[in-house]
PDB file of N, CA and C in Angstrom:
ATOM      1  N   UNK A   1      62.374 110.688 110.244  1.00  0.00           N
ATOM      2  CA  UNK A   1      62.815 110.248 111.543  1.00  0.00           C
ATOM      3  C   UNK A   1      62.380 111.276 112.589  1.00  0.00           C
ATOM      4  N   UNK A   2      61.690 110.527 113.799  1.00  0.00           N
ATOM      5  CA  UNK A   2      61.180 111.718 114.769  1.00  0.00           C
ATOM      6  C   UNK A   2      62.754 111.757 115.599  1.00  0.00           C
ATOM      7  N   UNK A   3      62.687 113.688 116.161  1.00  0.00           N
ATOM      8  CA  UNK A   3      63.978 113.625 116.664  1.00  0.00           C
ATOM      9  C   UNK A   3      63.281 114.302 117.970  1.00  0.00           C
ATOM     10  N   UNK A   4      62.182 114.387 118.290  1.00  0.00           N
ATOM     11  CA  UNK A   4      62.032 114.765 119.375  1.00  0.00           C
ATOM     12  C   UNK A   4      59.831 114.669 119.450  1.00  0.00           C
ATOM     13  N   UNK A   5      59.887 114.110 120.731  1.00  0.00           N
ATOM     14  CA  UNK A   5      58.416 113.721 120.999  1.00  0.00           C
ATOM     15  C   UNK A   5      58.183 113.910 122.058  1.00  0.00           C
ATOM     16  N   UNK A   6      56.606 114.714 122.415  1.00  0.00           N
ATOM     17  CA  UNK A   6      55.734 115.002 123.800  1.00  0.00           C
ATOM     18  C   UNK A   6      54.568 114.402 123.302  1.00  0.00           C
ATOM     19  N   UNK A   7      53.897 115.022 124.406  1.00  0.00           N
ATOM     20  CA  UNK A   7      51.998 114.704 124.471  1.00  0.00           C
ATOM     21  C   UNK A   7      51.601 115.153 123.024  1.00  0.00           C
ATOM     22  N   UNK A   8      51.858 116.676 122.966  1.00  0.00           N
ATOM     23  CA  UNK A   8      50.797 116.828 121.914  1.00  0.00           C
ATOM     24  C   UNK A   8      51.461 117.257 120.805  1.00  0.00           C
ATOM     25  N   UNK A   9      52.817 116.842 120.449  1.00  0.00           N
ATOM     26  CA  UNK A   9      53.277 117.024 119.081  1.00  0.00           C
ATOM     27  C   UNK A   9      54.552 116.713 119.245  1.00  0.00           C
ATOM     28  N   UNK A  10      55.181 116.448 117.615  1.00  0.00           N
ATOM     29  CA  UNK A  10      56.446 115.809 117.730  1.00  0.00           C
ATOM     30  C   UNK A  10      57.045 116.945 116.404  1.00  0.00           C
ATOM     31  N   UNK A  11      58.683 116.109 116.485  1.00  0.00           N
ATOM     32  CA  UNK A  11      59.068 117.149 115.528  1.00  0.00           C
ATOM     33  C   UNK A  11      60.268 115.666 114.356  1.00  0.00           C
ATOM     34  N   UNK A  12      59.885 115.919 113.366  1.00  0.00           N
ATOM     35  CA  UNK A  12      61.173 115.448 112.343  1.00  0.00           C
ATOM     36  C   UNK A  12      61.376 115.976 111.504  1.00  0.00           C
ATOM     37  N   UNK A  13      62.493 114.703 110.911  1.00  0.00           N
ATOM     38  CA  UNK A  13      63.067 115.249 109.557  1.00  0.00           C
ATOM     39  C   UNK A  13      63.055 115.019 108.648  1.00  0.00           C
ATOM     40  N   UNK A  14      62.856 115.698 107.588  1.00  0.00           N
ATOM     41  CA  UNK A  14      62.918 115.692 105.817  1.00  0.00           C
ATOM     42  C   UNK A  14      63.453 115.565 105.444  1.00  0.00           C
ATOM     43  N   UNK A  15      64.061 113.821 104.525  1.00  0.00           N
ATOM     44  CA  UNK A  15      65.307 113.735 103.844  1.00  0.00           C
ATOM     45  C   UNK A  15      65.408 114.934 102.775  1.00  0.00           C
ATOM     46  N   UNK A  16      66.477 115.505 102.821  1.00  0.00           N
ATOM     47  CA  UNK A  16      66.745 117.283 102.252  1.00  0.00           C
ATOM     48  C   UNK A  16      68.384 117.236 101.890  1.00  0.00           C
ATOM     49  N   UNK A  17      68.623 117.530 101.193  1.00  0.00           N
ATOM     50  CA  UNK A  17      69.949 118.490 101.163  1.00  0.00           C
ATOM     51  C   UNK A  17      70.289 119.648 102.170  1.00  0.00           C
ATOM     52  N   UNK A  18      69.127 120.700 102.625  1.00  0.00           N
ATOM     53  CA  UNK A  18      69.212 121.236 103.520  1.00  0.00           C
ATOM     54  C   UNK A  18      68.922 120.588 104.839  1.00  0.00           C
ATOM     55  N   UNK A  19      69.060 121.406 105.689  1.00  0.00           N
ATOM     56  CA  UNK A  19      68.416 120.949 107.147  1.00  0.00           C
ATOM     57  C   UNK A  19      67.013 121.485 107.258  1.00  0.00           C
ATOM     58  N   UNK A  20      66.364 120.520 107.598  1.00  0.00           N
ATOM     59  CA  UNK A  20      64.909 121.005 107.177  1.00  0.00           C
ATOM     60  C   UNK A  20      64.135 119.895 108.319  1.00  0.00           C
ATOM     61  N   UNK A  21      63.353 120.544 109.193  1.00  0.00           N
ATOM     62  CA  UNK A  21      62.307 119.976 110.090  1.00  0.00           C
ATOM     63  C   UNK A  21      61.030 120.230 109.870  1.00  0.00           C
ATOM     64  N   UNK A  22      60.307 119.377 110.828  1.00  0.00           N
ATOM     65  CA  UNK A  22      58.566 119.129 110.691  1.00  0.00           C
ATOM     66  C   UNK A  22      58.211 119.086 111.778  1.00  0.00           C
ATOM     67  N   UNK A  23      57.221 120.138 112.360  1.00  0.00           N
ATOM     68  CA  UNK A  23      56.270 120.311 113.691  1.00  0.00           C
ATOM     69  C   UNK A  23      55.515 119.350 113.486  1.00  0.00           C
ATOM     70  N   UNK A  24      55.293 118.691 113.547  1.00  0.00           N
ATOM     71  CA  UNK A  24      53.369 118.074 113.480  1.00  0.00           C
ATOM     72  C   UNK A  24      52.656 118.400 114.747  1.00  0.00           C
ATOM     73  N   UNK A  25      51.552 118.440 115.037  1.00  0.00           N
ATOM     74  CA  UNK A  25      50.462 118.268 116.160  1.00  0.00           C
ATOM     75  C   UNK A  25      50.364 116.717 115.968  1.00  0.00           C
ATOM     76  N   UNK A  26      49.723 116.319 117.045  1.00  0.00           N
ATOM     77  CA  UNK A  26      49.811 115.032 117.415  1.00  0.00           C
ATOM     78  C   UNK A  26      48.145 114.469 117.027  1.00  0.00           C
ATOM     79  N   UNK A  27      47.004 115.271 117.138  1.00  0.00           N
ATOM     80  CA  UNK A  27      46.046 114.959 116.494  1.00  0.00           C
ATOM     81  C   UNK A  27      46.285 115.891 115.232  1.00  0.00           C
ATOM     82  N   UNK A  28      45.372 115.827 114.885  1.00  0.00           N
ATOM     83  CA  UNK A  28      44.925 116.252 113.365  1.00  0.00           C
ATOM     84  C   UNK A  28      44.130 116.863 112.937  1.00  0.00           C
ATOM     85  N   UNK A  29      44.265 118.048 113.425  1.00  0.00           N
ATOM     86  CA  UNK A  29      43.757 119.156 113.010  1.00  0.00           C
ATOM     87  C   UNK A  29      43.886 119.920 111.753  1.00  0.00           C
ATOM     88  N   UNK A  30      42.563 120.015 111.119  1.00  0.00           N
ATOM     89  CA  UNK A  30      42.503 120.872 109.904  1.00  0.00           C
ATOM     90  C   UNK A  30      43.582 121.806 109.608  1.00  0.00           C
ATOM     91  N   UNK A  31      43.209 122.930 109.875  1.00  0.00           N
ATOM     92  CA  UNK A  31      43.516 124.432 110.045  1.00  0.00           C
ATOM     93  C   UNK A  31      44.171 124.782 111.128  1.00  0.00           C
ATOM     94  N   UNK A  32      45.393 125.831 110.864  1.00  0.00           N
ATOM     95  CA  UNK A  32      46.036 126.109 112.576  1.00  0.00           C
ATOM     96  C   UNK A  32      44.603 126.960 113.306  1.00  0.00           C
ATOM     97  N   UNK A  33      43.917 127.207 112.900  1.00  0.00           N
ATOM     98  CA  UNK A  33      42.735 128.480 113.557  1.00  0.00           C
ATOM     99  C   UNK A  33      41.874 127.120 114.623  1.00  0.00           C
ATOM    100  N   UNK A  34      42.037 125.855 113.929  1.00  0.00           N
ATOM    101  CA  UNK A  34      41.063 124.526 114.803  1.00  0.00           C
ATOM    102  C   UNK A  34      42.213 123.990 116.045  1.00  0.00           C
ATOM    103  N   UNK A  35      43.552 124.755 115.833  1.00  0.00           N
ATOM    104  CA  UNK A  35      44.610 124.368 117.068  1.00  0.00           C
ATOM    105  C   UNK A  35      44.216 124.750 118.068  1.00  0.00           C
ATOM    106  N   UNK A  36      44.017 123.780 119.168  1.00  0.00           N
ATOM    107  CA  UNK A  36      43.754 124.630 120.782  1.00  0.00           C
ATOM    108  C   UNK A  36      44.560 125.847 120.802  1.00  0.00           C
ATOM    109  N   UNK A  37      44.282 127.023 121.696  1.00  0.00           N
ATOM    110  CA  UNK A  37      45.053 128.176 121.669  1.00  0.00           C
ATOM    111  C   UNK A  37      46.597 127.808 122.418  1.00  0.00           C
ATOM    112  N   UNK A  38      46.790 127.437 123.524  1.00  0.00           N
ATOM    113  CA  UNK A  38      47.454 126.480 124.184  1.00  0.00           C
ATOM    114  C   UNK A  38      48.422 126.019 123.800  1.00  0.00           C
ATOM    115  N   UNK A  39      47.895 125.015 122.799  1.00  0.00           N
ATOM    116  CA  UNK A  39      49.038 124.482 121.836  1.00  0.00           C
ATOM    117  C   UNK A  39      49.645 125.139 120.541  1.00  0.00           C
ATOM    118  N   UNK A  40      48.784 126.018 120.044  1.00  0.00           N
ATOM    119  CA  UNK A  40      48.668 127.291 118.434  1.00  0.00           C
ATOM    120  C   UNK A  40      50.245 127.616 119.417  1.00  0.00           C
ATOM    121  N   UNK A  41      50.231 127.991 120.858  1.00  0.00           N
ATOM    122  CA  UNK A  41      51.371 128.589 121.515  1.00  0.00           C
ATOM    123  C   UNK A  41      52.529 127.946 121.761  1.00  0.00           C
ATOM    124  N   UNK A  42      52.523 127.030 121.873  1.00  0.00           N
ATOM    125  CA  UNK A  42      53.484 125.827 122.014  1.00  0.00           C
ATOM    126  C   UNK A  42      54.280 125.713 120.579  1.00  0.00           C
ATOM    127  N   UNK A  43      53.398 125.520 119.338  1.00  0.00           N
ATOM    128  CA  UNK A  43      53.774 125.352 118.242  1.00  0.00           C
ATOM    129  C   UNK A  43      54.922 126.185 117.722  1.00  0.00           C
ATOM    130  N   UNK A  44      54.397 128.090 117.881  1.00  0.00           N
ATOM    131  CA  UNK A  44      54.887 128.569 118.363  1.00  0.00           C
ATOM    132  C   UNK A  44      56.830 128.782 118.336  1.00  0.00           C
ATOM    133  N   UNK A  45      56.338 128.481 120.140  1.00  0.00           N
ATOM    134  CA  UNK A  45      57.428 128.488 120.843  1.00  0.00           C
ATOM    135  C   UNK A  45      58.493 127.256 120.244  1.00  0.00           C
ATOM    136  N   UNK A  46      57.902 126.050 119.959  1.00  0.00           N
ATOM    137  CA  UNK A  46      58.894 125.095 119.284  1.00  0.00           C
ATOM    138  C   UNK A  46      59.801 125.927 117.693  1.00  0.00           C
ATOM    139  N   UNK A  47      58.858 125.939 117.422  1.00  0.00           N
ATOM    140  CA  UNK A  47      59.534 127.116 115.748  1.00  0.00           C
ATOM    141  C   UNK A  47      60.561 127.690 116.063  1.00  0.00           C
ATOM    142  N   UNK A  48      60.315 128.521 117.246  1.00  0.00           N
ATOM    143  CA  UNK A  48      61.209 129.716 117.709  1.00  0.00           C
ATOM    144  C   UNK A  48      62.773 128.950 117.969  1.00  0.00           C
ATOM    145  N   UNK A  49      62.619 127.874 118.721  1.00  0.00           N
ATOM    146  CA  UNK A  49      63.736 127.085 118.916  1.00  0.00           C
ATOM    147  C   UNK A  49      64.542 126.793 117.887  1.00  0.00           C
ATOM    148  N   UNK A  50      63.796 126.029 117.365  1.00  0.00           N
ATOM    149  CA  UNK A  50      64.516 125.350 115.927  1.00  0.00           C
ATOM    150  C   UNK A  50      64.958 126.397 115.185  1.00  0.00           C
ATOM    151  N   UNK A  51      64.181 127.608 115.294  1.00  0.00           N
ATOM    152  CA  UNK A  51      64.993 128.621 114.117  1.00  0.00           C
ATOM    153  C   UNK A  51      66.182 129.281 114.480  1.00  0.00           C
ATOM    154  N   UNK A  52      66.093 129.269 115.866  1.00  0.00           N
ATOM    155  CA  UNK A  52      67.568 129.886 116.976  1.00  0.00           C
ATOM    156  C   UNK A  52      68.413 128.822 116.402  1.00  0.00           C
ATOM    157  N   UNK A  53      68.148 127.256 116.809  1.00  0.00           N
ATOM    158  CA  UNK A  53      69.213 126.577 116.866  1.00  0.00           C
ATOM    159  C   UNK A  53      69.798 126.570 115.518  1.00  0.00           C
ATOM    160  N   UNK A  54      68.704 126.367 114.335  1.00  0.00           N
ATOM    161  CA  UNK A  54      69.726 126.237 113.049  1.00  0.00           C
ATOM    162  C   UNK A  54      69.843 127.651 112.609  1.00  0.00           C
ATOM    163  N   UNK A  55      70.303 128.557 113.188  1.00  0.00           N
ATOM    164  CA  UNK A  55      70.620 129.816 112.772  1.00  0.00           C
ATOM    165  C   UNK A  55      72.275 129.960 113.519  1.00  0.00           C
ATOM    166  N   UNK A  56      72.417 129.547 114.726  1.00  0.00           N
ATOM    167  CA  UNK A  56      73.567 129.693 115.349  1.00  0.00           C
ATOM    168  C   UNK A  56      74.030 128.238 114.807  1.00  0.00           C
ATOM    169  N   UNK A  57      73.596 127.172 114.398  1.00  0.00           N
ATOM    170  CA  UNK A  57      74.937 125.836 114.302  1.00  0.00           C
ATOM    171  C   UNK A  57      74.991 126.159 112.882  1.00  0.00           C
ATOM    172  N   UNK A  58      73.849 126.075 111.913  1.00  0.00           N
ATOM    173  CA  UNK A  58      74.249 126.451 110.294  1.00  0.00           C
ATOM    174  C   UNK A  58      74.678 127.763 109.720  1.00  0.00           C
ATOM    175  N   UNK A  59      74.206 129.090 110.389  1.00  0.00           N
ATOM    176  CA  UNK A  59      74.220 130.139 110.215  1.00  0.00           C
ATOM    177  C   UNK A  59      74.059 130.201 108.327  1.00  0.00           C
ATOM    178  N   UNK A  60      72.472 130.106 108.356  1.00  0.00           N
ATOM    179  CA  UNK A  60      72.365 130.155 106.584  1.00  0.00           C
ATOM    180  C   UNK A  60      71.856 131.634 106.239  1.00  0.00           C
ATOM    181  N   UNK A  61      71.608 131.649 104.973  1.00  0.00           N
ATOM    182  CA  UNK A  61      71.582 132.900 104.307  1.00  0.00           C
ATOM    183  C   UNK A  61      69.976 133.234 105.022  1.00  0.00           C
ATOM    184  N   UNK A  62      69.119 132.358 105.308  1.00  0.00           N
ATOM    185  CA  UNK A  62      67.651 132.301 105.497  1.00  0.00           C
ATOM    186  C   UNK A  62      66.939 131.691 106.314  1.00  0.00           C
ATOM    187  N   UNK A  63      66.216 131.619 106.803  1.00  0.00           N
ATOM    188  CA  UNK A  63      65.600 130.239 107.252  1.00  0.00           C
ATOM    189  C   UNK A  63      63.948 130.356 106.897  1.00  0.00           C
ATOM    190  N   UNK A  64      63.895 129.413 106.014  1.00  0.00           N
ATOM    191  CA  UNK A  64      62.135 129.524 105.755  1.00  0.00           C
ATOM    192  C   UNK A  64      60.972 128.954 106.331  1.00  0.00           C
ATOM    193  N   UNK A  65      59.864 129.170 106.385  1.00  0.00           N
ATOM    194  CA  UNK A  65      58.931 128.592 107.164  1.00  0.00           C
ATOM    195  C   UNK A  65      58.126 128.317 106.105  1.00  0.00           C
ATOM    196  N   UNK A  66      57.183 126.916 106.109  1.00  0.00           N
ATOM    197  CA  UNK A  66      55.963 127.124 105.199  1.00  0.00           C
ATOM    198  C   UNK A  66      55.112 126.110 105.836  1.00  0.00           C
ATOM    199  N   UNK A  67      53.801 126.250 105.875  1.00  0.00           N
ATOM    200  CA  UNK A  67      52.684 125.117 106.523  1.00  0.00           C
ATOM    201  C   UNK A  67      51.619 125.647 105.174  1.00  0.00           C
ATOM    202  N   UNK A  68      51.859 124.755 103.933  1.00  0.00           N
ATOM    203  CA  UNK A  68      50.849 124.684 102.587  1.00  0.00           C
ATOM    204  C   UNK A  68      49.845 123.608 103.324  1.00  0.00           C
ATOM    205  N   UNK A  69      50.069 122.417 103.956  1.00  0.00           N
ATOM    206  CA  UNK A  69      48.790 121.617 104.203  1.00  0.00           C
ATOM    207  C   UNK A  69      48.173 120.993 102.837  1.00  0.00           C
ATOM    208  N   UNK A  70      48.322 120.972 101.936  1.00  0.00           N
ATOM    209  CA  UNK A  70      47.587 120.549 100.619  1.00  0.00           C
ATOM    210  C   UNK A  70      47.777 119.184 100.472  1.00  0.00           C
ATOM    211  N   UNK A  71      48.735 118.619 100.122  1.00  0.00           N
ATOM    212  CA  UNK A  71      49.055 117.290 100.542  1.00  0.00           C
ATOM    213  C   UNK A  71      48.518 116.253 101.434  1.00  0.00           C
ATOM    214  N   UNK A  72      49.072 116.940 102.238  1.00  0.00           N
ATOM    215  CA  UNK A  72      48.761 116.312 104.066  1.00  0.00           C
ATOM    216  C   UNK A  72      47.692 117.657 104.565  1.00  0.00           C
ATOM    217  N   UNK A  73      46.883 116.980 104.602  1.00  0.00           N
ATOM    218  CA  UNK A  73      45.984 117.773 105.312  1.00  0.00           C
ATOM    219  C   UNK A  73      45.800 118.033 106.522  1.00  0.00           C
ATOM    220  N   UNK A  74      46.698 118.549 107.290  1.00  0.00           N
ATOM    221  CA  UNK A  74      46.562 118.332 108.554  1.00  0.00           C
ATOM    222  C   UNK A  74      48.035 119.421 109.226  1.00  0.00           C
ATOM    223  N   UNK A  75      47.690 120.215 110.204  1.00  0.00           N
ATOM    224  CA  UNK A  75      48.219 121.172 110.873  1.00  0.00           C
ATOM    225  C   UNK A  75      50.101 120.354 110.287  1.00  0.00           C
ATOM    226  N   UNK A  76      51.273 120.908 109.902  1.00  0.00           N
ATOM    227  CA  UNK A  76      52.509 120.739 110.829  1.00  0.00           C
ATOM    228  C   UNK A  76      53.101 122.200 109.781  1.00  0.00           C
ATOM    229  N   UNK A  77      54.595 122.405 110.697  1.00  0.00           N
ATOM    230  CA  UNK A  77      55.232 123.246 109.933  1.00  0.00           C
ATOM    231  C   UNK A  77      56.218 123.133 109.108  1.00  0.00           C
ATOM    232  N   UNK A  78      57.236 123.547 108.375  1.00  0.00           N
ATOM    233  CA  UNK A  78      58.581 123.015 107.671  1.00  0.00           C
ATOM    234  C   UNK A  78      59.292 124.273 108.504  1.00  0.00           C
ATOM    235  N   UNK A  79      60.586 124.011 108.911  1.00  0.00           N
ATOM    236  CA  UNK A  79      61.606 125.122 109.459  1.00  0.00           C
ATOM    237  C   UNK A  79      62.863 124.490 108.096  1.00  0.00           C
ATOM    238  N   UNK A  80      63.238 125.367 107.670  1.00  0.00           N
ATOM    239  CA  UNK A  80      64.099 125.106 106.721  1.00  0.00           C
ATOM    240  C   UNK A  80      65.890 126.100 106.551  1.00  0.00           C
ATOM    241  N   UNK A  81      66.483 125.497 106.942  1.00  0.00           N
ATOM    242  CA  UNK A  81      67.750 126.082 106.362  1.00  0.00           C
ATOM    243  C   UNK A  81      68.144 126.512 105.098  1.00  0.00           C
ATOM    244  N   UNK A  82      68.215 127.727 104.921  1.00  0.00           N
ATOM    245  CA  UNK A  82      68.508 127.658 103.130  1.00  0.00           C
ATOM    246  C   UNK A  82      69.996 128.141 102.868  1.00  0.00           C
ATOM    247  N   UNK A  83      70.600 128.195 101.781  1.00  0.00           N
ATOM    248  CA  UNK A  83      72.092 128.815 101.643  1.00  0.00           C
ATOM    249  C   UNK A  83      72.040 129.000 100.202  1.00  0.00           C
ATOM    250  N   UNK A  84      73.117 130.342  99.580  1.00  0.00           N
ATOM    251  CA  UNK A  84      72.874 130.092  98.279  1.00  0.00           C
ATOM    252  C   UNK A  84      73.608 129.432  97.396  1.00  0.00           C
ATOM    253  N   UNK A  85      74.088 128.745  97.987  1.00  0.00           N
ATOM    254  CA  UNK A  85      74.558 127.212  97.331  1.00  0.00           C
ATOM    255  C   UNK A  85      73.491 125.819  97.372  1.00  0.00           C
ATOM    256  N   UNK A  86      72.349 125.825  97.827  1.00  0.00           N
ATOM    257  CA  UNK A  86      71.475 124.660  97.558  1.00  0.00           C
ATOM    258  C   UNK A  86      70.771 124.982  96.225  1.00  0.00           C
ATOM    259  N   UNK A  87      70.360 123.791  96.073  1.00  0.00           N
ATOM    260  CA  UNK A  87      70.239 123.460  94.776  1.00  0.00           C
ATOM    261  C   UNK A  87      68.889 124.431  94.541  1.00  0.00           C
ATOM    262  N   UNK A  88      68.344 125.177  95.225  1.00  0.00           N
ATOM    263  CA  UNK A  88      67.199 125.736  95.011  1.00  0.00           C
ATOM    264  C   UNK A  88      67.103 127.330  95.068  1.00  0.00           C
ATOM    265  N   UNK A  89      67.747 127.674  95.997  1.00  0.00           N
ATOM    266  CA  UNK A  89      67.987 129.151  96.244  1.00  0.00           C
ATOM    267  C   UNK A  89      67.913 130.168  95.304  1.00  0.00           C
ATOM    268  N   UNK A  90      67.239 131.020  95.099  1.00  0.00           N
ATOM    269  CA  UNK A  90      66.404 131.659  96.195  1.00  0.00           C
ATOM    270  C   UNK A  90      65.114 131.504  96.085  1.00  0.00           C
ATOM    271  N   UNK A  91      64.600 130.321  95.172  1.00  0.00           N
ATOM    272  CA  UNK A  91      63.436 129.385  94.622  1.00  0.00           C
ATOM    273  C   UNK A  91      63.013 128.702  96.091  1.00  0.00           C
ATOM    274  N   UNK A  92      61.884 128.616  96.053  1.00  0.00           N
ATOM    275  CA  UNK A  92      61.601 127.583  97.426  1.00  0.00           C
ATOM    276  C   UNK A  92      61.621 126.218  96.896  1.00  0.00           C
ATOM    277  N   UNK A  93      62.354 125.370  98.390  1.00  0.00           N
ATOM    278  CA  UNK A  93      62.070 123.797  98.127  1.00  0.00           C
ATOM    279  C   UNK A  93      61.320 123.162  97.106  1.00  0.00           C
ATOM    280  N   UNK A  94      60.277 123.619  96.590  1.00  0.00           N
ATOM    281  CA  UNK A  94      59.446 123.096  95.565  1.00  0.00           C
ATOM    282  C   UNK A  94      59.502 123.357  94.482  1.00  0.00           C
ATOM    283  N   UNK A  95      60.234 124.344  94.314  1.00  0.00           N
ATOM    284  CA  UNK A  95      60.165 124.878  93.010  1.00  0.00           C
ATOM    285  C   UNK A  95      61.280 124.517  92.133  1.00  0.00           C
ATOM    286  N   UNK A  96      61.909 125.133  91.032  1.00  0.00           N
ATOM    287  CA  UNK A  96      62.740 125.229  90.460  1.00  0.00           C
ATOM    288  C   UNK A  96      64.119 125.076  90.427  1.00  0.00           C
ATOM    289  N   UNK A  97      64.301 123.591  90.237  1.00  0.00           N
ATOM    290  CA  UNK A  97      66.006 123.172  90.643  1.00  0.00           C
ATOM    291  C   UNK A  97      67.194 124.020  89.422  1.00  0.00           C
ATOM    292  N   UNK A  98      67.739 124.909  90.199  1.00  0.00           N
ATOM    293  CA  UNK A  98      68.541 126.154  89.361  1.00  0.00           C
ATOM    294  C   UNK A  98      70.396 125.663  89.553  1.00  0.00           C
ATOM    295  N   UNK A  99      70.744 124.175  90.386  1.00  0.00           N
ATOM    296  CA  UNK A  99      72.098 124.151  90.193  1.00  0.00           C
ATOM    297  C   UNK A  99      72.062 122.781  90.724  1.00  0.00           C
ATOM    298  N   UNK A 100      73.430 122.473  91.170  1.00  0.00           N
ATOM    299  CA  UNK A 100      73.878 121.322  92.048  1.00  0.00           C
ATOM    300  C   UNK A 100      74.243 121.780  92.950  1.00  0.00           C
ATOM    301  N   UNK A 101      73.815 121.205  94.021  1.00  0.00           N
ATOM    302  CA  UNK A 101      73.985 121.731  95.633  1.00  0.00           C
ATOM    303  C   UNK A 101      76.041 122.079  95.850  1.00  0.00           C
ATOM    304  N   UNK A 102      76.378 123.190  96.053  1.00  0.00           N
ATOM    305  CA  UNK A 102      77.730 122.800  96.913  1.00  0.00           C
ATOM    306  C   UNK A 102      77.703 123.043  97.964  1.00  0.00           C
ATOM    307  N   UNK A 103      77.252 122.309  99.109  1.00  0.00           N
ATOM    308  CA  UNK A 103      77.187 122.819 100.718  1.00  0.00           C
ATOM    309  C   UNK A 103      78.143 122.135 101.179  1.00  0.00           C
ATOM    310  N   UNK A 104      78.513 122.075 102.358  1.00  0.00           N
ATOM    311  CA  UNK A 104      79.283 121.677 103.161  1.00  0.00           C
ATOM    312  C   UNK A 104      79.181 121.529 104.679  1.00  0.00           C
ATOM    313  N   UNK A 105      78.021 121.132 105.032  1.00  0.00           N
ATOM    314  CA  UNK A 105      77.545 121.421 106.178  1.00  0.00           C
ATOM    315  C   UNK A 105      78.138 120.509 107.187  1.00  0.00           C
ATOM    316  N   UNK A 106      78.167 121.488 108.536  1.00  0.00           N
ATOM    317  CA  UNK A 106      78.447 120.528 109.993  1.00  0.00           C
ATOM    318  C   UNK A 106      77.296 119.200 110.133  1.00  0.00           C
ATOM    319  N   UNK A 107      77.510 118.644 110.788  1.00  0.00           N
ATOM    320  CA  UNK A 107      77.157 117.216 111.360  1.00  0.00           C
ATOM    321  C   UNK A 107      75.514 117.417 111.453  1.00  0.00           C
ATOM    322  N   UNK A 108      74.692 116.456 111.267  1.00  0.00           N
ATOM    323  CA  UNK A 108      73.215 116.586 110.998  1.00  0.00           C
ATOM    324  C   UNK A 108      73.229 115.921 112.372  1.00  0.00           C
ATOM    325  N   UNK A 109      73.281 114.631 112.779  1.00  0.00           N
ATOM    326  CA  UNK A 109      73.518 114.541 113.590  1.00  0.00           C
ATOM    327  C   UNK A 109      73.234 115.016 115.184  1.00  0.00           C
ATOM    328  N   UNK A 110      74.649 115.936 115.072  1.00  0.00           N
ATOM    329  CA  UNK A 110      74.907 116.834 116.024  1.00  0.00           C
ATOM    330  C   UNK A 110      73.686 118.077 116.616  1.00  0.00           C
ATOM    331  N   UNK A 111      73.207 118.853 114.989  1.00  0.00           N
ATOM    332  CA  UNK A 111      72.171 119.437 114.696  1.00  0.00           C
ATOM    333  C   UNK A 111      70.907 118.903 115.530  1.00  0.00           C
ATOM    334  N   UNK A 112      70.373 117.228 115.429  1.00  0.00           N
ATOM    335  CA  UNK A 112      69.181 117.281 116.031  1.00  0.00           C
ATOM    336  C   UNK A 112      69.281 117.144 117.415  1.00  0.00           C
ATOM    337  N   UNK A 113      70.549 116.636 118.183  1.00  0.00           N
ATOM    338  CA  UNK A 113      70.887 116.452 119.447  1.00  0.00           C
ATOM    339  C   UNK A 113      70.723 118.043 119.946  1.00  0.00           C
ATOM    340  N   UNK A 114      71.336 118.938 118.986  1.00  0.00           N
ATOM    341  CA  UNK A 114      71.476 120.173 120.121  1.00  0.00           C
ATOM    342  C   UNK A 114      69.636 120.647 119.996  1.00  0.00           C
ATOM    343  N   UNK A 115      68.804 120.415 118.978  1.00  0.00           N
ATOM    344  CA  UNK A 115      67.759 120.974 118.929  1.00  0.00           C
ATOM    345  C   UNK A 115      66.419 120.100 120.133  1.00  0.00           C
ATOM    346  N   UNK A 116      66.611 118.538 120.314  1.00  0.00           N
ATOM    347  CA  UNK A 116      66.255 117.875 121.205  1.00  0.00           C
ATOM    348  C   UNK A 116      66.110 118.604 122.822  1.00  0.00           C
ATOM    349  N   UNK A 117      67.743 118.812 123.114  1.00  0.00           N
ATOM    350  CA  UNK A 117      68.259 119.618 124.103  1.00  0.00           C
ATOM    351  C   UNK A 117      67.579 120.455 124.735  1.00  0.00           C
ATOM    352  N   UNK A 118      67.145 121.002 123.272  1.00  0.00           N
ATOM    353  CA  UNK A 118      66.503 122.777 123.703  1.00  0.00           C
ATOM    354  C   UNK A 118      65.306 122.518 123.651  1.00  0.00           C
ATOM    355  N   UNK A 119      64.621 121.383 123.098  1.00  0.00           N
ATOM    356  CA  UNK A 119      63.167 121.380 123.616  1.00  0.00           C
ATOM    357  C   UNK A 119      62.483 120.759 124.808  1.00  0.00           C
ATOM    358  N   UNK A 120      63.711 119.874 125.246  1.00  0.00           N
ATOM    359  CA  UNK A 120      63.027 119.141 126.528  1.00  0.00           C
ATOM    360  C   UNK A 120      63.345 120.133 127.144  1.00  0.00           C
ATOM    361  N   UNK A 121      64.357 121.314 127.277  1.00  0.00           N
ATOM    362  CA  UNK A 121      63.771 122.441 128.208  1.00  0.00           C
ATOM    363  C   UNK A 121      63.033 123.861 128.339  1.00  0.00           C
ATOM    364  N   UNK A 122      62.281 123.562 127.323  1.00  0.00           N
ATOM    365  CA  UNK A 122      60.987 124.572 127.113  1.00  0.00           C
ATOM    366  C   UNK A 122      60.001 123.990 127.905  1.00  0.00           C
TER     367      UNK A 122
END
């Protein structure tokens, strides 16, 4: 689900147990090095947001970043909430399921409204 959209990139979400978002660029660019510089900055600055916001509403043990591209070939990022109660910790998302999640998290919801917020005013 996109929770927030401009000109040249949008941002959603990853059905997750955690809270977990997706930068994309809006074309489709290879490599971040083929990103206009412009936007490489923008990209950026969106990250920065999302990692403020789910750091002050989730306050998790972590917050991870990864842009593998292998899959999807094409520029976006993952911003990820982690805690060490998800089912993965301190394993990344992909790896090695080591329990059953016990989280308890505030409103998802709520989460993409306040992160929306903060990007229409960047």
């Amino acid at each position: 689900m996109i929770i927030y959209e401009e000109k040249e990139l949008y941002v959603e979400t990853e059905d997750s147990e955690i809270p977990w978002l997706k930068i994309f660029t809006k074309e489709a660019y290879k490599e971040l090095g083929d990103v206009p510089k412009s936007l490489r900055t923008k990209l950026w600055d969106v990250y920065d947001i999302i990692e403020e916001e789910m750091k002050n509403y989730y306050n998790p043990k972590k917050i991870n970043m990864a842009s593998f591209a292998n899959m999807l070939p094409r520029v976006h990022i993952h911003v990820m909430a982690r805690f060490e109660e998800d089912s993965y910790f301190p394993n990344p998302m992909w790896g090695e399921k080591l329990r059953e999640a016990k989280l308890n998290l505030p409103n998802e919801k709520e989460f993409h409204k306040r992160v929306k917020k903060a990007l229409e005013n960047l």
